[in-house]
PDB file of N, CA and C in Angstrom:
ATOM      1  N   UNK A   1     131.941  94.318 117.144  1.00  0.00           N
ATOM      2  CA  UNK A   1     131.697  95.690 116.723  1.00  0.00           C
ATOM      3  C   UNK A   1     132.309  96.653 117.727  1.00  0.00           C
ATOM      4  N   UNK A   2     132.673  98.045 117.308  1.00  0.00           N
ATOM      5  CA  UNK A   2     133.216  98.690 118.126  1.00  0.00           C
ATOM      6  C   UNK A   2     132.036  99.672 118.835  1.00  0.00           C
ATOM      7  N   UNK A   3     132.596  99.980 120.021  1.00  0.00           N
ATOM      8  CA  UNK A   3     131.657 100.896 120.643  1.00  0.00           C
ATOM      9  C   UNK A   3     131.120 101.739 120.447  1.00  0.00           C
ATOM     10  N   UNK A   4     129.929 102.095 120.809  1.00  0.00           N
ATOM     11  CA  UNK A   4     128.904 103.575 119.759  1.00  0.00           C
ATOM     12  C   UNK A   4     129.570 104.850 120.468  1.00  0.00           C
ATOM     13  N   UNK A   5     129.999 105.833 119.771  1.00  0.00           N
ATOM     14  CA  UNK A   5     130.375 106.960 120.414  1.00  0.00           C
ATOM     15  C   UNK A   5     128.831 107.038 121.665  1.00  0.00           C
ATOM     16  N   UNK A   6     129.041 108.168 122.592  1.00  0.00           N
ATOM     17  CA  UNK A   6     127.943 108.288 123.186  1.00  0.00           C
ATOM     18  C   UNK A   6     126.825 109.512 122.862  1.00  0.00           C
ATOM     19  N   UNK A   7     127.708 110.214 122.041  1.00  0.00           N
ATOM     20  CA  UNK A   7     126.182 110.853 121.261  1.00  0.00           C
ATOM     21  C   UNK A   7     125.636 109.909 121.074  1.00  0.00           C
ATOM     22  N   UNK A   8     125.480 108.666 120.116  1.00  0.00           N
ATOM     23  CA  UNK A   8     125.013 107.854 119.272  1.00  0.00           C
ATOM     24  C   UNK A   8     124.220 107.074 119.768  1.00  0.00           C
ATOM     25  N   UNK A   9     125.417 106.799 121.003  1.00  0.00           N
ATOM     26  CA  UNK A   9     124.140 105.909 121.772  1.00  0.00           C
ATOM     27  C   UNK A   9     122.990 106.814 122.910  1.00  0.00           C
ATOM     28  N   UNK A  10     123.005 108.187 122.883  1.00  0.00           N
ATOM     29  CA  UNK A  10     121.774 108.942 123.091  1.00  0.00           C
ATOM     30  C   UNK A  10     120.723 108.957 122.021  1.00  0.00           C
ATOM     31  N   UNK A  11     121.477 109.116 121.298  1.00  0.00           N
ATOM     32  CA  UNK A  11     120.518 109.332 120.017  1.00  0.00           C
ATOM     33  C   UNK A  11     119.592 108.354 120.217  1.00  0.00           C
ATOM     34  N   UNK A  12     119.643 106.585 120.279  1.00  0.00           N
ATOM     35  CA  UNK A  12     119.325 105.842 119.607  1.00  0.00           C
ATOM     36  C   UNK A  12     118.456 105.397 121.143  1.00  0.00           C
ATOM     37  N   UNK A  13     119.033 106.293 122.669  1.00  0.00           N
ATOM     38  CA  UNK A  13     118.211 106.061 123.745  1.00  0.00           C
ATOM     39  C   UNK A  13     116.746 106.897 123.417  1.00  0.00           C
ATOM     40  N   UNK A  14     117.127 108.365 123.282  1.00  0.00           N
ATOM     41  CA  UNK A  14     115.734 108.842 122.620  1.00  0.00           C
ATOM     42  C   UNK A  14     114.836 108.424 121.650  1.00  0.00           C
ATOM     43  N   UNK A  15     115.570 107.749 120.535  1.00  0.00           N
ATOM     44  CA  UNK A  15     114.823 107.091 119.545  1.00  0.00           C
ATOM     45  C   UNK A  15     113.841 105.789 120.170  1.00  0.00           C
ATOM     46  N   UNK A  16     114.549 104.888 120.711  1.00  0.00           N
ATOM     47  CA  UNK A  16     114.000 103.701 121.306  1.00  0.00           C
ATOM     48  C   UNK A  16     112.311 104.812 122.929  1.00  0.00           C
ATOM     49  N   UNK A  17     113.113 105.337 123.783  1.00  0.00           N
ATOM     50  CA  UNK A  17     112.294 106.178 124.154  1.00  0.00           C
ATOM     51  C   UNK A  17     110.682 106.560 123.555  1.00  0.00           C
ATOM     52  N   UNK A  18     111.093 107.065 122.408  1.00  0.00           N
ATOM     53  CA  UNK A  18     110.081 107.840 121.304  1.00  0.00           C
ATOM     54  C   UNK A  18     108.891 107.049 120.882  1.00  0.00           C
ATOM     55  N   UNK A  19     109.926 105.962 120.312  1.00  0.00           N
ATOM     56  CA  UNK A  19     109.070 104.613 119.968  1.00  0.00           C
ATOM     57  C   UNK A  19     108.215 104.298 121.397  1.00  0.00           C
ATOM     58  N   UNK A  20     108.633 104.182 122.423  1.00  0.00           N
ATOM     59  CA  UNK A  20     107.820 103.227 123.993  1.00  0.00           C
ATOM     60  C   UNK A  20     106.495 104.432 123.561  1.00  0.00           C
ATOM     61  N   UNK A  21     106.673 105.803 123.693  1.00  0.00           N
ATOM     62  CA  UNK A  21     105.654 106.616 123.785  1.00  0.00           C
ATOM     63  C   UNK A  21     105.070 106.697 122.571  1.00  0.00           C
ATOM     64  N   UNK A  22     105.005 106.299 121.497  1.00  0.00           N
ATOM     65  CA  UNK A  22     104.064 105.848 120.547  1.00  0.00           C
ATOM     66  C   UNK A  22     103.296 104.770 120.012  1.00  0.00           C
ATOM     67  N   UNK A  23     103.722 104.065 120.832  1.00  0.00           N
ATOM     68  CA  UNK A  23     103.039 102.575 121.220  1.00  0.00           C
ATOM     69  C   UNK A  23     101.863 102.548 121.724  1.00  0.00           C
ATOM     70  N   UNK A  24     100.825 102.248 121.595  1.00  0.00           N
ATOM     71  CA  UNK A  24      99.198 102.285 122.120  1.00  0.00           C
ATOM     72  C   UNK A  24      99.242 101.152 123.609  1.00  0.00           C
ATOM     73  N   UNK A  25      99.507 101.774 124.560  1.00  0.00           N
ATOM     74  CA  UNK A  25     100.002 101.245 125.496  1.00  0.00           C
ATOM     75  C   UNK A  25      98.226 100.870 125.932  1.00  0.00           C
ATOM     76  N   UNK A  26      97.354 101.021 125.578  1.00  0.00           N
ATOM     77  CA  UNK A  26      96.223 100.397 125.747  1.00  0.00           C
ATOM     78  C   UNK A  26      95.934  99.130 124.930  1.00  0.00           C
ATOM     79  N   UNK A  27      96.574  99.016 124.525  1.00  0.00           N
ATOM     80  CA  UNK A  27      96.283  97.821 123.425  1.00  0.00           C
ATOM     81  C   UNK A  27      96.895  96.381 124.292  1.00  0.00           C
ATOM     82  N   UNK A  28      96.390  95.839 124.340  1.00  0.00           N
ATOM     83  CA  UNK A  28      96.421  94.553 125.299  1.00  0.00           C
ATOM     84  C   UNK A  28      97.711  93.747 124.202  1.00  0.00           C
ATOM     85  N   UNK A  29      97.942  93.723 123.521  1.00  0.00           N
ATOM     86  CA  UNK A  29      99.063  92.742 122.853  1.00  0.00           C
ATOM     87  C   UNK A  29     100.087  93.609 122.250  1.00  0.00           C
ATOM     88  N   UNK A  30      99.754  94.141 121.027  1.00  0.00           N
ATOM     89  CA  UNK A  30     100.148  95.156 120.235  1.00  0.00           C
ATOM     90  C   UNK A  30     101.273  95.731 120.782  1.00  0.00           C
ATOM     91  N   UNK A  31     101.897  96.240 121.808  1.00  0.00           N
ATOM     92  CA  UNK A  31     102.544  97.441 122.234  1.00  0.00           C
ATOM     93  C   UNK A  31     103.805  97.095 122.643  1.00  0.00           C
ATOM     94  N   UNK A  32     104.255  98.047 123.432  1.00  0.00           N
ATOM     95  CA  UNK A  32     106.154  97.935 123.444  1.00  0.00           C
ATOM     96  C   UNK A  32     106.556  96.897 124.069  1.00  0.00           C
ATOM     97  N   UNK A  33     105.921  96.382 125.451  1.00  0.00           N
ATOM     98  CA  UNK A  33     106.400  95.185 125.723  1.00  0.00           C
ATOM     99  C   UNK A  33     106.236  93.933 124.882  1.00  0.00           C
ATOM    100  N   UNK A  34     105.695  94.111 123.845  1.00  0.00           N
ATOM    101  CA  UNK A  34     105.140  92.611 122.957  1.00  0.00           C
ATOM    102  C   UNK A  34     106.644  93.565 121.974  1.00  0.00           C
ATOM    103  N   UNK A  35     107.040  94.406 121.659  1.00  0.00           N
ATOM    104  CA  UNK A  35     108.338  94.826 120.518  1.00  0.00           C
ATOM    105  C   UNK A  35     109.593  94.794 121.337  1.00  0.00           C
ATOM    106  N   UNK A  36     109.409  94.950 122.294  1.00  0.00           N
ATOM    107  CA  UNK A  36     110.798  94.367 122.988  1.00  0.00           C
ATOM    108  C   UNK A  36     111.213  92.562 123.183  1.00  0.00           C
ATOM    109  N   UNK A  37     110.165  91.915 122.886  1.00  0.00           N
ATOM    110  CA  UNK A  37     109.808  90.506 123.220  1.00  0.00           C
ATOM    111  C   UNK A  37     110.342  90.354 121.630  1.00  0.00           C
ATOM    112  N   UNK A  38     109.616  90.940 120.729  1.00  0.00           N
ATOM    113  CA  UNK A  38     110.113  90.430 119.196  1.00  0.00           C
ATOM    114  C   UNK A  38     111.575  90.577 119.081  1.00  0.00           C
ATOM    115  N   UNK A  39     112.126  92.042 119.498  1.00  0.00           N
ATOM    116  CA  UNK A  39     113.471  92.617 119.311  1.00  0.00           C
ATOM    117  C   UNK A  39     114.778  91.536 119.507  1.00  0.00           C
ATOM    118  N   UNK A  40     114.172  90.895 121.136  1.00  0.00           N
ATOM    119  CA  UNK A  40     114.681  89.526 122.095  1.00  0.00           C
ATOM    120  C   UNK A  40     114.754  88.640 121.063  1.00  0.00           C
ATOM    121  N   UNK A  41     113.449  87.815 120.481  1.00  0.00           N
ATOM    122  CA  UNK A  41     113.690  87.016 119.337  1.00  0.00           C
ATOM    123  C   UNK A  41     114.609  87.259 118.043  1.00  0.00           C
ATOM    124  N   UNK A  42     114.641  88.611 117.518  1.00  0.00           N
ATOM    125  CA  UNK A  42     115.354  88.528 117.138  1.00  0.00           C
ATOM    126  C   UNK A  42     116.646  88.536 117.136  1.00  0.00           C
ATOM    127  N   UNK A  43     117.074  89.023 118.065  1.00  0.00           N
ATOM    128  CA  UNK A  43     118.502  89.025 118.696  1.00  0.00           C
ATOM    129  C   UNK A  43     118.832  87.890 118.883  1.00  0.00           C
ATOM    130  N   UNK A  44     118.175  86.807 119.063  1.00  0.00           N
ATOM    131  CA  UNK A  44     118.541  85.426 119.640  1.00  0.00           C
ATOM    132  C   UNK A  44     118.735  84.714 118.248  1.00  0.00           C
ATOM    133  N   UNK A  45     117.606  85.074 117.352  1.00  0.00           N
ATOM    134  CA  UNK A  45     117.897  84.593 115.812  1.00  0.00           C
ATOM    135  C   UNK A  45     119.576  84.836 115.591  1.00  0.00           C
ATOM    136  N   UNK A  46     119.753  85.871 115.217  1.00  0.00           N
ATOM    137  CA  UNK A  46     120.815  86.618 115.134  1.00  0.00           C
ATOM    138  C   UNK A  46     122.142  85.645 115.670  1.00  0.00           C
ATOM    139  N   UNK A  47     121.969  85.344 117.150  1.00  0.00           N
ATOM    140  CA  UNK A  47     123.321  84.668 118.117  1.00  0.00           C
ATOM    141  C   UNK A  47     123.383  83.403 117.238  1.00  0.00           C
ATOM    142  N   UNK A  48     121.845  82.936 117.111  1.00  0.00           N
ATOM    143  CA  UNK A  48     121.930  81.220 116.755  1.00  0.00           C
ATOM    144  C   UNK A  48     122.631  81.611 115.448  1.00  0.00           C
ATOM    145  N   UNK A  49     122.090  82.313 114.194  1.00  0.00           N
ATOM    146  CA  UNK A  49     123.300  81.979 112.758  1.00  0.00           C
ATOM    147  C   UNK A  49     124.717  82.163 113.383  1.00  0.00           C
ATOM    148  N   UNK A  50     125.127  83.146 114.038  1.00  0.00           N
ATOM    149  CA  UNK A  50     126.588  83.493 114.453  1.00  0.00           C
ATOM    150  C   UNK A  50     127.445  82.327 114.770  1.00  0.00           C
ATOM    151  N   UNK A  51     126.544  80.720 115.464  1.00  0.00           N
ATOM    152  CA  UNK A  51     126.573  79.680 115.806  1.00  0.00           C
ATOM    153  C   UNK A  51     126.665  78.727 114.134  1.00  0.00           C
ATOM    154  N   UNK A  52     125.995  78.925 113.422  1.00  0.00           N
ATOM    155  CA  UNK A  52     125.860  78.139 112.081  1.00  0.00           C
ATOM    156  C   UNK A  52     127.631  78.271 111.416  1.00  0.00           C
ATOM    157  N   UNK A  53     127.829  76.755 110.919  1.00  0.00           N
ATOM    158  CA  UNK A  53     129.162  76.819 109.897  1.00  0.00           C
ATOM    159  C   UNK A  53     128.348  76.977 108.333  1.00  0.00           C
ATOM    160  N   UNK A  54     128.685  77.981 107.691  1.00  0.00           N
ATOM    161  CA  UNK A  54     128.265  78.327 106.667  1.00  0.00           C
ATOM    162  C   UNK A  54     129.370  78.743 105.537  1.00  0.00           C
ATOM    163  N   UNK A  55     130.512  77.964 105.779  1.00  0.00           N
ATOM    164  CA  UNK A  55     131.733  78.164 104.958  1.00  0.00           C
ATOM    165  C   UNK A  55     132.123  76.786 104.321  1.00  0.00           C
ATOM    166  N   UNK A  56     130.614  76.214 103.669  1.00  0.00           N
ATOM    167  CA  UNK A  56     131.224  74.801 103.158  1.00  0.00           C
ATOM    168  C   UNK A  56     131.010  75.360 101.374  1.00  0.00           C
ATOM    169  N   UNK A  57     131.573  74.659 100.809  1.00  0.00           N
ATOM    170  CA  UNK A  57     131.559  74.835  99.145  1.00  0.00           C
ATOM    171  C   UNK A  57     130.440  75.151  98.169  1.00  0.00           C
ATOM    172  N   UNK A  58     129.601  74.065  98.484  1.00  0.00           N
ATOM    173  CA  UNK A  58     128.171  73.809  97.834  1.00  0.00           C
ATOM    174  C   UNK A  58     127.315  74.093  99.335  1.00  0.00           C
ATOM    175  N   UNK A  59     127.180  75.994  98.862  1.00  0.00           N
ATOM    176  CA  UNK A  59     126.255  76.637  99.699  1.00  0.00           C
ATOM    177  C   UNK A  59     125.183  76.582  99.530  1.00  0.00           C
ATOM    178  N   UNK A  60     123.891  76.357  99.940  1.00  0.00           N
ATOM    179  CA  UNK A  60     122.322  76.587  99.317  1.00  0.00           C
ATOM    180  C   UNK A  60     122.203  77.722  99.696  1.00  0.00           C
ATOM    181  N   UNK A  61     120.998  78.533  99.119  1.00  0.00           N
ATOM    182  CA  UNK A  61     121.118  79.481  98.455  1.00  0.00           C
ATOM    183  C   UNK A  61     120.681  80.246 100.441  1.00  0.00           C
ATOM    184  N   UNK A  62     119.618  79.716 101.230  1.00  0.00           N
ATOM    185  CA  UNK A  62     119.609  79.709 102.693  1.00  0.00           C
ATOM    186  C   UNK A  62     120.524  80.193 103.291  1.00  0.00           C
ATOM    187  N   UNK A  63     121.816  79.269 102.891  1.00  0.00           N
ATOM    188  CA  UNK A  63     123.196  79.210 104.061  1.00  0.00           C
ATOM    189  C   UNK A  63     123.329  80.437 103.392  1.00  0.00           C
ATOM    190  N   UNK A  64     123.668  80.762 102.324  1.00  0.00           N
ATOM    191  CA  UNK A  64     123.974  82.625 101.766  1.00  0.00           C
ATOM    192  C   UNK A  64     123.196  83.496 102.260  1.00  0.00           C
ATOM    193  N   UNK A  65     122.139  83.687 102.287  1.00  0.00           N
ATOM    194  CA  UNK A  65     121.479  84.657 103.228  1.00  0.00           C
ATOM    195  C   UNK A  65     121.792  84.787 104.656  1.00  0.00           C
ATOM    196  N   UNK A  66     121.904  83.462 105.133  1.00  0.00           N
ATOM    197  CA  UNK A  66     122.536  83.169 106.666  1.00  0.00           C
ATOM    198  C   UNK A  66     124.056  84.420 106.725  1.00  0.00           C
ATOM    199  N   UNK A  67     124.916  84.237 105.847  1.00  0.00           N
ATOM    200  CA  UNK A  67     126.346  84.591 105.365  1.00  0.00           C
ATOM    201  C   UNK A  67     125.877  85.705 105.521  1.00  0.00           C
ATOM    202  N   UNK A  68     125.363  86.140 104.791  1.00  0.00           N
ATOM    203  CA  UNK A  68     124.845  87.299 104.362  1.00  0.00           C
ATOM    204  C   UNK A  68     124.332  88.382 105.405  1.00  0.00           C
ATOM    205  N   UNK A  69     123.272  87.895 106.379  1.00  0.00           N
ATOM    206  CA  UNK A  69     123.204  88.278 107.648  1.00  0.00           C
ATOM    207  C   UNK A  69     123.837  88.606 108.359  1.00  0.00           C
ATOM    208  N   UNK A  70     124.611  87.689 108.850  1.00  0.00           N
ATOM    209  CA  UNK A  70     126.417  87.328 110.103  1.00  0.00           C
ATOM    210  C   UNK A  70     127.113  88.381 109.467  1.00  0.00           C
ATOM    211  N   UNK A  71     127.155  88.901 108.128  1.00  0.00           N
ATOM    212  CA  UNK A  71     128.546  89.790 108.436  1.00  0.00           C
ATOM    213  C   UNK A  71     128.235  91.148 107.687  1.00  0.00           C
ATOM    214  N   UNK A  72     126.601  91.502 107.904  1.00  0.00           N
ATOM    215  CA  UNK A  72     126.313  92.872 107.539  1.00  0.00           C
ATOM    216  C   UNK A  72     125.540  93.324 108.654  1.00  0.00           C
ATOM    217  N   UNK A  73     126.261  94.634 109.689  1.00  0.00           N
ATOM    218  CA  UNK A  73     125.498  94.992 110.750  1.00  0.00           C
ATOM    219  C   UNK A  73     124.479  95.823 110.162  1.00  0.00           C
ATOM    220  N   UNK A  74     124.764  96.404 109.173  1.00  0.00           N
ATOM    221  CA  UNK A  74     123.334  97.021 108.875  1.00  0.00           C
ATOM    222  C   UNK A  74     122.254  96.570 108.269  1.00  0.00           C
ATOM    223  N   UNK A  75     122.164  95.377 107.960  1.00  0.00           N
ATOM    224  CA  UNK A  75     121.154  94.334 108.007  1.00  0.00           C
ATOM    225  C   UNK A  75     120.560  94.230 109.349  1.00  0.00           C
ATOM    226  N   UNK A  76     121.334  93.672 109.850  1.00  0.00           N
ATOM    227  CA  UNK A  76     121.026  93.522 111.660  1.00  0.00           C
ATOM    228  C   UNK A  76     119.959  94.312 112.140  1.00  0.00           C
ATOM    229  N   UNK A  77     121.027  95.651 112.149  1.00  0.00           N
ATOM    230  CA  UNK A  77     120.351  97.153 112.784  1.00  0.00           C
ATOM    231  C   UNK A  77     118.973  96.987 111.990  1.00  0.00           C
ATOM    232  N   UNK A  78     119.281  97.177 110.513  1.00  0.00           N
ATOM    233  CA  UNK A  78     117.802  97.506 110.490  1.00  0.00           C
ATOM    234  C   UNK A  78     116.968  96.178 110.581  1.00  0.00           C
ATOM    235  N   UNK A  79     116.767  94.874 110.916  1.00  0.00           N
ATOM    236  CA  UNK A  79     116.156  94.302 111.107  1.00  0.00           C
ATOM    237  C   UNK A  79     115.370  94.422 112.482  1.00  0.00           C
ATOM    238  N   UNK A  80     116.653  94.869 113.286  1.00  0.00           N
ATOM    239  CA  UNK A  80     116.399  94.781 114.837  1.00  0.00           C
ATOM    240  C   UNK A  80     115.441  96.080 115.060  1.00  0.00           C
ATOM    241  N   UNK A  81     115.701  96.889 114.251  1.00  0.00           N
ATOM    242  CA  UNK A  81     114.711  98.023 114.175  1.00  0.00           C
ATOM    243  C   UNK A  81     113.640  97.612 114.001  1.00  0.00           C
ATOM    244  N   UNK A  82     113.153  97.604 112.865  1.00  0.00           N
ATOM    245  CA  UNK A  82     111.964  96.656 112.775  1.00  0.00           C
ATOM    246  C   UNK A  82     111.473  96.146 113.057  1.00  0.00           C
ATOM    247  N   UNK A  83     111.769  94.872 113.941  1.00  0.00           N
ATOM    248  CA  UNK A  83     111.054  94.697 115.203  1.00  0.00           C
ATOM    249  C   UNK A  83     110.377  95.397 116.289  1.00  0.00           C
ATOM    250  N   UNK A  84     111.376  96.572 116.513  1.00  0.00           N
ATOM    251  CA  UNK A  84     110.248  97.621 117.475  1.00  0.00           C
ATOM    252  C   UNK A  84     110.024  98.135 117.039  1.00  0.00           C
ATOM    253  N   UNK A  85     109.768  98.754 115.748  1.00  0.00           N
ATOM    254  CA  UNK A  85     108.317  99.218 115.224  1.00  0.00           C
ATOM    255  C   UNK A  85     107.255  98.418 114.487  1.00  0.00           C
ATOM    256  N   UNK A  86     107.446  97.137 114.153  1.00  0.00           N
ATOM    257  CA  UNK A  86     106.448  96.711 113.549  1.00  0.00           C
ATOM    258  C   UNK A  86     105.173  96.718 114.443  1.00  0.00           C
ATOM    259  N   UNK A  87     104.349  96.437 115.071  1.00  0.00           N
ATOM    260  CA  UNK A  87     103.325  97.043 115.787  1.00  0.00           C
ATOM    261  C   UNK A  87     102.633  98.203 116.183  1.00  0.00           C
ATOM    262  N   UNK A  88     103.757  99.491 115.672  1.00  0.00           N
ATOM    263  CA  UNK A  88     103.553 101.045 115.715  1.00  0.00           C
ATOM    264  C   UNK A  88     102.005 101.183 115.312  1.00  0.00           C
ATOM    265  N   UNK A  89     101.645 101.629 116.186  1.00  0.00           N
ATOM    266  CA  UNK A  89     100.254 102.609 116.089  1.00  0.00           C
ATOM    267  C   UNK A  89      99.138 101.433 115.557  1.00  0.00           C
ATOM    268  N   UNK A  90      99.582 100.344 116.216  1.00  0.00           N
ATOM    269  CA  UNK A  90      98.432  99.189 115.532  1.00  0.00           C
ATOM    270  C   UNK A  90      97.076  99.424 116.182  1.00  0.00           C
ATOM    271  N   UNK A  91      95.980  98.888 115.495  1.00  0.00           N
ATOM    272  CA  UNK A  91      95.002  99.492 115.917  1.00  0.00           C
ATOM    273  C   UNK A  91      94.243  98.598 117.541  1.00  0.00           C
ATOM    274  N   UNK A  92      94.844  97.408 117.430  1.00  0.00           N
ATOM    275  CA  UNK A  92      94.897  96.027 117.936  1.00  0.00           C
ATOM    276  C   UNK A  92      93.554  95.495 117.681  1.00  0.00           C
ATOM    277  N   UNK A  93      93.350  95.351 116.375  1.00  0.00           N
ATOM    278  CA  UNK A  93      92.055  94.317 115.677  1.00  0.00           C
ATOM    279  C   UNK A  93      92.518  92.964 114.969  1.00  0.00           C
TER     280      UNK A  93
END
C-alpha cells in the first residue's frame, strides 16, 4: 500500500487518541490495552492469510473469503477498526 498523506495519518492519530479516552480505563479487562491486544491479533490474522496459497482451481468457499480479505484494504481497515472499538464504553459485566 502506498503511504498515508500526513493529514491522514493525523487524522487517524486523533481518531485512535479519541478512542484510548473513551475507553473505561477502570474496567479491569474491557479497555484500550485489551483493543490494542485484539487490533495485534488481528493484524497477525491478516499476515498469516497474506502467507495462505489460495490460487488453486477448486476453491472452497473459506479460501474465497481468505481471497477476498488479502486483496481488499478496506475490509482490513474496517476490520482493524473494529477491533478497537469493539469494547467501547463496555460496562465490564
Amino acid at each position: 500500500l502506498p503511504p498515508l498523506p500526513q493529514a491522514t495519518r493525523k487524522e487517524l492519530q486523533d481518531l485512535v487518541s479519541n478512542v484510548a479516552y473513551l475507553h473505561n480505563s477502570a474496567n479491569p479487562f474491557h479497555n484500550f490495552e485489551h483493543a490494542t491486544h485484539v487490533v495485534m491479533a488481528t493484524r497477525k490474522i491478516f499476515s498469516r492469510m497474506q502467507q495462505l496459497n489460495t490460487n488453486q482451481s477448486n476453491e472452497s468457499s473459506s479460501q474465497r473469503i481468505v481471497q477476498l480479505i488479502k486483496s481488499d484494504p478496506i475490509v482490513q481497515f474496517a476490520a482493524t477498526f473494529a477491533s478497537l472499538v469493539h469494547d467501547l464504553d463496555h460496562p465490564g459485566v
